[in-house]
C-alpha atoms as a PDB file:
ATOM      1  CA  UNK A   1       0.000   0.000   0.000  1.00  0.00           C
ATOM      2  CA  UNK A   2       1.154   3.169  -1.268  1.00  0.00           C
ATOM      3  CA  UNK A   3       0.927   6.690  -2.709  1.00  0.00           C
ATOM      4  CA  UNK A   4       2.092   7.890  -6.133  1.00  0.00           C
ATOM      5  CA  UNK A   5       4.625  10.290  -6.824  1.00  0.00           C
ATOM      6  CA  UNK A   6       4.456  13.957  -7.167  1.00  0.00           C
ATOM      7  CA  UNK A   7       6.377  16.246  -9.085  1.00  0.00           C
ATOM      8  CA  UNK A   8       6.142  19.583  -7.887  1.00  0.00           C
ATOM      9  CA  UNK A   9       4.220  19.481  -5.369  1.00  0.00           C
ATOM     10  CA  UNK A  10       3.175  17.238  -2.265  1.00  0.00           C
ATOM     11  CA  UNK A  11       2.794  12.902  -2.444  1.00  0.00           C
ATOM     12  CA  UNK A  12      -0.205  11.229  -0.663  1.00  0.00           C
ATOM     13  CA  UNK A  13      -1.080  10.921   2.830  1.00  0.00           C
ATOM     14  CA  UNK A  14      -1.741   7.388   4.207  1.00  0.00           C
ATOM     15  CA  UNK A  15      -4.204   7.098   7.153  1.00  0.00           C
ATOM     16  CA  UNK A  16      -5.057   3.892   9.146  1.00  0.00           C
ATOM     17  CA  UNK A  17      -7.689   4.615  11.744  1.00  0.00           C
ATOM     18  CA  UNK A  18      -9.945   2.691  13.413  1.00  0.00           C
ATOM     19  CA  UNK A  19     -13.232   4.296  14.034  1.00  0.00           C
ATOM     20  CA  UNK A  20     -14.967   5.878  16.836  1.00  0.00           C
ATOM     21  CA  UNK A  21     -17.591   4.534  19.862  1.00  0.00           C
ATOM     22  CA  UNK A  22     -19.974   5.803  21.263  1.00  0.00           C
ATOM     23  CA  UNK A  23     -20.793   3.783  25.200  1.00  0.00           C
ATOM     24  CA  UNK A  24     -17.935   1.311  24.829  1.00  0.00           C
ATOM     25  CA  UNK A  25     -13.967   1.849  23.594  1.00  0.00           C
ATOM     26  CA  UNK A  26     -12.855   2.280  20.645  1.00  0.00           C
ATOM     27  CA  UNK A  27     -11.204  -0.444  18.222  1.00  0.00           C
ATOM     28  CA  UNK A  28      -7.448  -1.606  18.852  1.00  0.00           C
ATOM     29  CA  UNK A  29      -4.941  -1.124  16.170  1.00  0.00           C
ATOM     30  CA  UNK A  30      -2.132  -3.737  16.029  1.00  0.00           C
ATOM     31  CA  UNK A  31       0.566  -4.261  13.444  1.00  0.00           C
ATOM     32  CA  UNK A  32       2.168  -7.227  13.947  1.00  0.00           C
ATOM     33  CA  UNK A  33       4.777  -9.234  12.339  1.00  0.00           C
ATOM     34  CA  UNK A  34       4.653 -13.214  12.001  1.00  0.00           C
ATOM     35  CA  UNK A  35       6.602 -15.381  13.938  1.00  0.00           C
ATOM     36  CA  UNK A  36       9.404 -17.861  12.502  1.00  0.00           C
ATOM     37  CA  UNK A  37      11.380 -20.782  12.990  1.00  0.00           C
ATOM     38  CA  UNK A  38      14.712 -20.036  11.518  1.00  0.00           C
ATOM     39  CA  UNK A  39      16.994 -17.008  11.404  1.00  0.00           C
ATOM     40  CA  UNK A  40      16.104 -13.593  12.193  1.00  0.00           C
ATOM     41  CA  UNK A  41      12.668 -12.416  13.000  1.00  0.00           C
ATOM     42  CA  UNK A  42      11.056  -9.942  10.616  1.00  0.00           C
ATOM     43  CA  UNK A  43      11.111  -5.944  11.575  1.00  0.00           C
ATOM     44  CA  UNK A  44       9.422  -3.045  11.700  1.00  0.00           C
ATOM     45  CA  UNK A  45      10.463  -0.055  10.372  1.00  0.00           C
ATOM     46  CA  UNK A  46       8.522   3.334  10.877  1.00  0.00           C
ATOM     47  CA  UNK A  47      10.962   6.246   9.242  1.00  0.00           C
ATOM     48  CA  UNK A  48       9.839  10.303   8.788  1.00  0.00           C
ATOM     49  CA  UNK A  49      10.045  11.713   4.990  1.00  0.00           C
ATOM     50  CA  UNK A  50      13.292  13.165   4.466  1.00  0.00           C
ATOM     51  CA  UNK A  51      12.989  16.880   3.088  1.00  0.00           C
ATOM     52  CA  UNK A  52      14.822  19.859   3.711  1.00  0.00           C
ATOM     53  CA  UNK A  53      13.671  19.818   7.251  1.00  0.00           C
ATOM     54  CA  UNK A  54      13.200  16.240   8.241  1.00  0.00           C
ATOM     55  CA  UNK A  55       9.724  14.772   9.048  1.00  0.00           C
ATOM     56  CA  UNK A  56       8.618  13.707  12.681  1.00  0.00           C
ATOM     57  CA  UNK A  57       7.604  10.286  13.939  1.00  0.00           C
ATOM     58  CA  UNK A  58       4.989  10.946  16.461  1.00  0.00           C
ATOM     59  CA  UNK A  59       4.022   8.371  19.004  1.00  0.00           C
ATOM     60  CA  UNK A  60       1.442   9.469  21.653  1.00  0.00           C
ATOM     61  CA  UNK A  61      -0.435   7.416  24.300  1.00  0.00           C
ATOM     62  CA  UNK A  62      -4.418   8.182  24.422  1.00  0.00           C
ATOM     63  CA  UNK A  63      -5.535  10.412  26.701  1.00  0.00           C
ATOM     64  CA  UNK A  64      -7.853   9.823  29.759  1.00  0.00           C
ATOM     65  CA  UNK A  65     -11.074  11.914  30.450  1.00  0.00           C
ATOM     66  CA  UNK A  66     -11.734  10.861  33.780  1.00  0.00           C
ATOM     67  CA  UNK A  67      -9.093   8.146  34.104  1.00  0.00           C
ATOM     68  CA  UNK A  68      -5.461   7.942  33.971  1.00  0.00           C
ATOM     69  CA  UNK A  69      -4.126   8.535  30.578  1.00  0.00           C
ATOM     70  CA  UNK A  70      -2.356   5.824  28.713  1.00  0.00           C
ATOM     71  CA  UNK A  71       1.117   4.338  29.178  1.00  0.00           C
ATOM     72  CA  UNK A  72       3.871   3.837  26.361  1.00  0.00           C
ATOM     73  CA  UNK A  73       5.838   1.253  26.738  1.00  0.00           C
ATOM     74  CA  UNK A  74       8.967   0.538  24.697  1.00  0.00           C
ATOM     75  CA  UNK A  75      10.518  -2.560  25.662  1.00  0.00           C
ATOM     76  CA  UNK A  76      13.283  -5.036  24.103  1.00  0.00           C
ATOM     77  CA  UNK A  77      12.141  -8.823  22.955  1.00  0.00           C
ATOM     78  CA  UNK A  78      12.405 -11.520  25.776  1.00  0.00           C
ATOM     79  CA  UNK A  79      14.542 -14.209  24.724  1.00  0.00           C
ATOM     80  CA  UNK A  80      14.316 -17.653  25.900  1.00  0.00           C
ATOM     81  CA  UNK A  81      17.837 -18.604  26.012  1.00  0.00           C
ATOM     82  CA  UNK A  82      20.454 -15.770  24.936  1.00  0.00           C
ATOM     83  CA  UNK A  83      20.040 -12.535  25.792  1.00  0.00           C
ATOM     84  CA  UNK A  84      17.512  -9.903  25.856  1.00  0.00           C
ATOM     85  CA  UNK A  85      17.280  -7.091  23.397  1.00  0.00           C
ATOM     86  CA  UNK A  86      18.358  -3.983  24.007  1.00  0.00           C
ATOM     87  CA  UNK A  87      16.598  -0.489  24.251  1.00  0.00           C
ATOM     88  CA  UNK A  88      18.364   2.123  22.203  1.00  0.00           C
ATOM     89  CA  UNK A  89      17.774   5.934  21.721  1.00  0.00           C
ATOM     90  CA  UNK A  90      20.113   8.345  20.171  1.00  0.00           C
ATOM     91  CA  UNK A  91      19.623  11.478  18.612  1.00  0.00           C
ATOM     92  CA  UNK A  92      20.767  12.435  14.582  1.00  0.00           C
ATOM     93  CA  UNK A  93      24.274  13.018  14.084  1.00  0.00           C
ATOM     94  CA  UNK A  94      25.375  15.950  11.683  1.00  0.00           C
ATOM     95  CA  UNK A  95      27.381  15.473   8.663  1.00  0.00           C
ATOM     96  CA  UNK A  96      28.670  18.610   8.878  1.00  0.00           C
ATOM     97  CA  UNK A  97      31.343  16.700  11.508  1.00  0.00           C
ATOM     98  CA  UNK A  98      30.656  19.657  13.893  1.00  0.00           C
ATOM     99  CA  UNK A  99      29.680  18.186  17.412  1.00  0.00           C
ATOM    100  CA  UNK A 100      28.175  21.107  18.651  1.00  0.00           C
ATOM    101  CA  UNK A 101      24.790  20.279  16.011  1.00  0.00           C
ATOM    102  CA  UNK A 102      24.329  16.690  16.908  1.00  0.00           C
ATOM    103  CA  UNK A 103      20.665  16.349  18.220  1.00  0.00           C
ATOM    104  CA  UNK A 104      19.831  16.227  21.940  1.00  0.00           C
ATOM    105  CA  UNK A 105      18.209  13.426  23.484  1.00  0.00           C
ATOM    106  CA  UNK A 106      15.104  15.316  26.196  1.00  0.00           C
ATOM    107  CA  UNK A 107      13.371  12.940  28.700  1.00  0.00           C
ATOM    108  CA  UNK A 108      10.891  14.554  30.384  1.00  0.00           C
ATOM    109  CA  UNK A 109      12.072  18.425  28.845  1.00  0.00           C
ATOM    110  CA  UNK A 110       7.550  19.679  28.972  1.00  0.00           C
ATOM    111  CA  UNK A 111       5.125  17.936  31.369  1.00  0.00           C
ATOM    112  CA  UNK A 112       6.777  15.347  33.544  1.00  0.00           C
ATOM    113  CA  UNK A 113       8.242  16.379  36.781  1.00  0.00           C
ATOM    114  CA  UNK A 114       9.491  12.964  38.390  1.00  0.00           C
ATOM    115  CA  UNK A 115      12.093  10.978  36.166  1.00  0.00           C
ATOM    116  CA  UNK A 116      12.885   7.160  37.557  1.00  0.00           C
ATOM    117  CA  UNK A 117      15.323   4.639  36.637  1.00  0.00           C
ATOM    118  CA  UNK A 118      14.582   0.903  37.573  1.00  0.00           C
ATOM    119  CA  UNK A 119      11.743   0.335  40.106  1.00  0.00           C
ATOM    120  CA  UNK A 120      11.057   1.255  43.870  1.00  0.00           C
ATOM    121  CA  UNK A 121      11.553  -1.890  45.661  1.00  0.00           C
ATOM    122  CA  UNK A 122      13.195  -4.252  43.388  1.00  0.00           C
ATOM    123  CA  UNK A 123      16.916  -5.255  42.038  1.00  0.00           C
ATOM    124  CA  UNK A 124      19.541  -2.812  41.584  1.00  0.00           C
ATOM    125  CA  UNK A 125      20.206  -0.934  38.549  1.00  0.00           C
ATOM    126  CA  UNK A 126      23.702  -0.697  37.138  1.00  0.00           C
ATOM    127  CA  UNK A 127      23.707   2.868  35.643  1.00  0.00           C
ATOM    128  CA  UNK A 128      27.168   3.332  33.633  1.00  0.00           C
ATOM    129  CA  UNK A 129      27.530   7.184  32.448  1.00  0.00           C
ATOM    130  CA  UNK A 130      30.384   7.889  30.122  1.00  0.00           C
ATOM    131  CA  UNK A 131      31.173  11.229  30.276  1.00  0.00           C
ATOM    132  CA  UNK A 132      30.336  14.558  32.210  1.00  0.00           C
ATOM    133  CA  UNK A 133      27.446  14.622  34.506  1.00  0.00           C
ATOM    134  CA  UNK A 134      26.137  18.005  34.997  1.00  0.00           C
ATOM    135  CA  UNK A 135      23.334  18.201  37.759  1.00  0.00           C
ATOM    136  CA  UNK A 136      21.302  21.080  37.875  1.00  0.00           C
ATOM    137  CA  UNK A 137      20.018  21.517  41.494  1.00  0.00           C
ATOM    138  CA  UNK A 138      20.307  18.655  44.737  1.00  0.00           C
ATOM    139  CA  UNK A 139      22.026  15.414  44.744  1.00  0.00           C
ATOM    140  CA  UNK A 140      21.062  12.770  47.085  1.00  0.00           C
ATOM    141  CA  UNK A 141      22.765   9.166  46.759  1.00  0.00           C
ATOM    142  CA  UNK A 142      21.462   6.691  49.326  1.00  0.00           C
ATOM    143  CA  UNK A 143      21.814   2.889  49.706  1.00  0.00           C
ATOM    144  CA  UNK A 144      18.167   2.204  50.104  1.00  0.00           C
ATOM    145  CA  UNK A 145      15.958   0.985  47.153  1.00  0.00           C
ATOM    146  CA  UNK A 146      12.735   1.826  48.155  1.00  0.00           C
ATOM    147  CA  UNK A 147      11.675   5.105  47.328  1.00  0.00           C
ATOM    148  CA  UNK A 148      11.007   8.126  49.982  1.00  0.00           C
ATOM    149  CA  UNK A 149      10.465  11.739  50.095  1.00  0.00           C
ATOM    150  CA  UNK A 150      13.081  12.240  52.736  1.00  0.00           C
ATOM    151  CA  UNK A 151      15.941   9.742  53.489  1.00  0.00           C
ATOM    152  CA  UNK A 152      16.734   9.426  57.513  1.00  0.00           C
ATOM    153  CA  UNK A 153      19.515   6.803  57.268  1.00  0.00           C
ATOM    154  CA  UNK A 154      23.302   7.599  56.537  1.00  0.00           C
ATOM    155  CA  UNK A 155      23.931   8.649  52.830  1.00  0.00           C
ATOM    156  CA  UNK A 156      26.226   6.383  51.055  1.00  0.00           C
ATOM    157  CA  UNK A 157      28.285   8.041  48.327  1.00  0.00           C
ATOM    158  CA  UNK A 158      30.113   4.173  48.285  1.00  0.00           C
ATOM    159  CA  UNK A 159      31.008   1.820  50.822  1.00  0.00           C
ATOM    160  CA  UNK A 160      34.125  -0.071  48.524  1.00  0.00           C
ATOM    161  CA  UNK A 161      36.146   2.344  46.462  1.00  0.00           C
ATOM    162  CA  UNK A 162      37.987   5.817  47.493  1.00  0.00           C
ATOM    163  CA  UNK A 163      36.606   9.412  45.800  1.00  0.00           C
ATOM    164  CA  UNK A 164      38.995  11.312  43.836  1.00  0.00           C
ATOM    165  CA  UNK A 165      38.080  15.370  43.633  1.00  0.00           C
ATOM    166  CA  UNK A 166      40.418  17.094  41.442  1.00  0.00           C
ATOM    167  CA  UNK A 167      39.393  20.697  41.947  1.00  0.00           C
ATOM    168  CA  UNK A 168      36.972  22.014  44.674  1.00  0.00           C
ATOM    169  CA  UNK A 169      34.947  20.243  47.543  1.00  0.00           C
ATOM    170  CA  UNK A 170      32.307  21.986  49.024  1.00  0.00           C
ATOM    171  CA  UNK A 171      30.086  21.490  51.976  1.00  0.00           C
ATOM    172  CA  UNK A 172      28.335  22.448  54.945  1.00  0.00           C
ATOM    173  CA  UNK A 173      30.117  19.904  57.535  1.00  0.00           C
ATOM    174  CA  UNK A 174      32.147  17.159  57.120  1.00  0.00           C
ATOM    175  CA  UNK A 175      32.619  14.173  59.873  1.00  0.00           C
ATOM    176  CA  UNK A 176      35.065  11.649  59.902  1.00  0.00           C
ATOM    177  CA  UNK A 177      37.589  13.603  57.058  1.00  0.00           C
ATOM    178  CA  UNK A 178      40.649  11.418  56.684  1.00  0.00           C
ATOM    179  CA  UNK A 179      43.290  10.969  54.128  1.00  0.00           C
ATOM    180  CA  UNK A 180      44.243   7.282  53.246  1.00  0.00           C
ATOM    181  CA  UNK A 181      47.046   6.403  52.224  1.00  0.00           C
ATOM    182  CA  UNK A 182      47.745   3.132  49.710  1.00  0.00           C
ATOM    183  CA  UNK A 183      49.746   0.487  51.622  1.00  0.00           C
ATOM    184  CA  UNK A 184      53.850   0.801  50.913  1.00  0.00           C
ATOM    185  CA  UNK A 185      53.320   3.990  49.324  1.00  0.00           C
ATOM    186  CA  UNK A 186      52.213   7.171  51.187  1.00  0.00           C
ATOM    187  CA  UNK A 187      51.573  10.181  48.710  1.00  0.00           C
ATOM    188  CA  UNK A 188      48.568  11.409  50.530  1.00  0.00           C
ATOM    189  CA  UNK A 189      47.833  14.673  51.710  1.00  0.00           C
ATOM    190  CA  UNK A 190      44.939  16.235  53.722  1.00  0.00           C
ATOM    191  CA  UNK A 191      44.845  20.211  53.033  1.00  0.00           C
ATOM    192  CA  UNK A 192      42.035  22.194  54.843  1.00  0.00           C
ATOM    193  CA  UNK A 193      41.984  25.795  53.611  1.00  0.00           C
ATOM    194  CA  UNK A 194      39.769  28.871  53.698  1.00  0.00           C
ATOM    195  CA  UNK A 195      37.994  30.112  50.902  1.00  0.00           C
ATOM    196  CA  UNK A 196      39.283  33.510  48.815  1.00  0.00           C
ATOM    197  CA  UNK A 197      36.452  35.274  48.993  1.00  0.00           C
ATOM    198  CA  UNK A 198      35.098  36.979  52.123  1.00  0.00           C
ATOM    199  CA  UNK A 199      36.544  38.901  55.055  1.00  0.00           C
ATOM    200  CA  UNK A 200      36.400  35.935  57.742  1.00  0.00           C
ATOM    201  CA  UNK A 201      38.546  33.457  56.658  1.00  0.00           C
ATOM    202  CA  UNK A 202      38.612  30.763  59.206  1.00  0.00           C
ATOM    203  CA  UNK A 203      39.528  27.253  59.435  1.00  0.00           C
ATOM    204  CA  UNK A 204      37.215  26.198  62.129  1.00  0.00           C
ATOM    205  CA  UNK A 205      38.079  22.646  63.308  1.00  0.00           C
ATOM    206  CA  UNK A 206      35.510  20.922  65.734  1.00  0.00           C
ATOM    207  CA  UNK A 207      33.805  23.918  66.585  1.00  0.00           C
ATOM    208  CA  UNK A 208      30.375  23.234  68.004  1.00  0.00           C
ATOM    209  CA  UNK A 209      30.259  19.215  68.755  1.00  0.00           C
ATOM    210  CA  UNK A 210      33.791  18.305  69.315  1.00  0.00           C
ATOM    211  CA  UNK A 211      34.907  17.113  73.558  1.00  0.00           C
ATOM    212  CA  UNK A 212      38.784  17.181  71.695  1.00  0.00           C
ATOM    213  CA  UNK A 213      40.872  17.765  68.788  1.00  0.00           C
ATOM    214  CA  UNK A 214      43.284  14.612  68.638  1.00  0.00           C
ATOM    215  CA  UNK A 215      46.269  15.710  66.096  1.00  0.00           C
ATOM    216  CA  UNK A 216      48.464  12.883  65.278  1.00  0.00           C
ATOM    217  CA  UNK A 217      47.744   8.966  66.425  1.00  0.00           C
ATOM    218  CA  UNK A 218      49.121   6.410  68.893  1.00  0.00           C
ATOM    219  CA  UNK A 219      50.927   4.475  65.904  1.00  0.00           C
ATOM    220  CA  UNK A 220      52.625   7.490  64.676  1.00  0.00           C
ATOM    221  CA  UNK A 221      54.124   8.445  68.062  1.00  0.00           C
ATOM    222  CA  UNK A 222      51.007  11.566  68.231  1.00  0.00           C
ATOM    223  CA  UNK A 223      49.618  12.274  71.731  1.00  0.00           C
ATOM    224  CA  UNK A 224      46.244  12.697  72.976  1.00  0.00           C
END
């Protein structure tokens, strides 16, 4: 199925629609491709006109008048004994070769205002980011995998490897600050320092909870 050619001027439209009900819902629309017993199953491919401003592929979930509105689900195919397939989204390069007008992939950039990753309650998500991570407002990183509005236990930034910060550290108050030092080779340094700016520049060291200030250690020859 298909519309002719046009020269000078616009090609067909194609429209599939079920039609409308009146007291009950109206008619599913599934495209659906057979299944097979050898080699690769068949695809679907849904690909935008290409002009001199690319077409749009629009997919929309129905809306709800008095009920929730629809969900869209995009999900890989199961697999019974290999693995699953994946999920990918990516935006259009530019053949230019200019970085700077690759597309930008949006999640939630109009109406959502709650973005989740894996599910409240259930297995761990391995999240792998390669490259800068640029957060625009509060971080919170916490062990627990159900979710809350506020988190009362201890906040875990990780409990196995060390945390490396090249330039500038900043925060309210710090407990238990230590430098570590990797076995056979001590290189490590703890600096505490004042900001530049300001008139007041302390270094304030146990200043409100502290009983005592213990410099040095028993197995370094320090005293109490």
């Amino acid at each position: 199925m298909d519309t002719g050619t046009a020269t000078g001027g616009n090609s067909g439209s194609v429209a599939v629609t079920t039609g409308g009900s009146t007291g009950g819902a109206g008619g599913a629309f599934s495209v659906t491709v057979g299944t097979g017993d050898t080699g690769t199953g068949g695809s679907i491919s849904l690909t935008a006109g290409s002009s001199v401003i690319g077409g749009k592929v629009n997919i929309t979930a129905g809306a709800g008048t008095s009920g929730l509105g629809g969900d869209l689900i995009l999900q890989g195919g199961n697999s019974q004994q290999s693995t699953g397939g994946d999920v990918i989204i990516d935006s259009g390069d530019s053949w230019t070769g200019n970085s700077s007008r690759e597309g930008i992939i949006r999640i939630a950039p109009t109406s959502a205002s709650f973005v989740r990753i894996g599910r409240s309650g259930t297995k761990a998500v391995k999240t792998d980011l390669f490259g800068d991570l640029t957060v625009h407002g509060n971080l919170t990183i916490t062990s627990s995998m159900v979710y809350q509005d506020v988190y009362t236990e201890r906040i875990h930034i990780t409990t196995v490897q060390d945390q490396m910060v090249q330039s500038e550290l900043r925060v309210p108050k710090i407990t238990g600050l230590d430098a570590e030092d990797i076995a056979g080779t001590p290189t490590s340094t703890l600096t505490l320092d004042a900001g530049m700016g300001g008139s007041q520049q302390y270094v304030e060291i146990g200043p409100t909870e502290a009983n005592a200030i213990n410099i040095g250690g028993k197995n370094a020859g320090g005293a109490y």
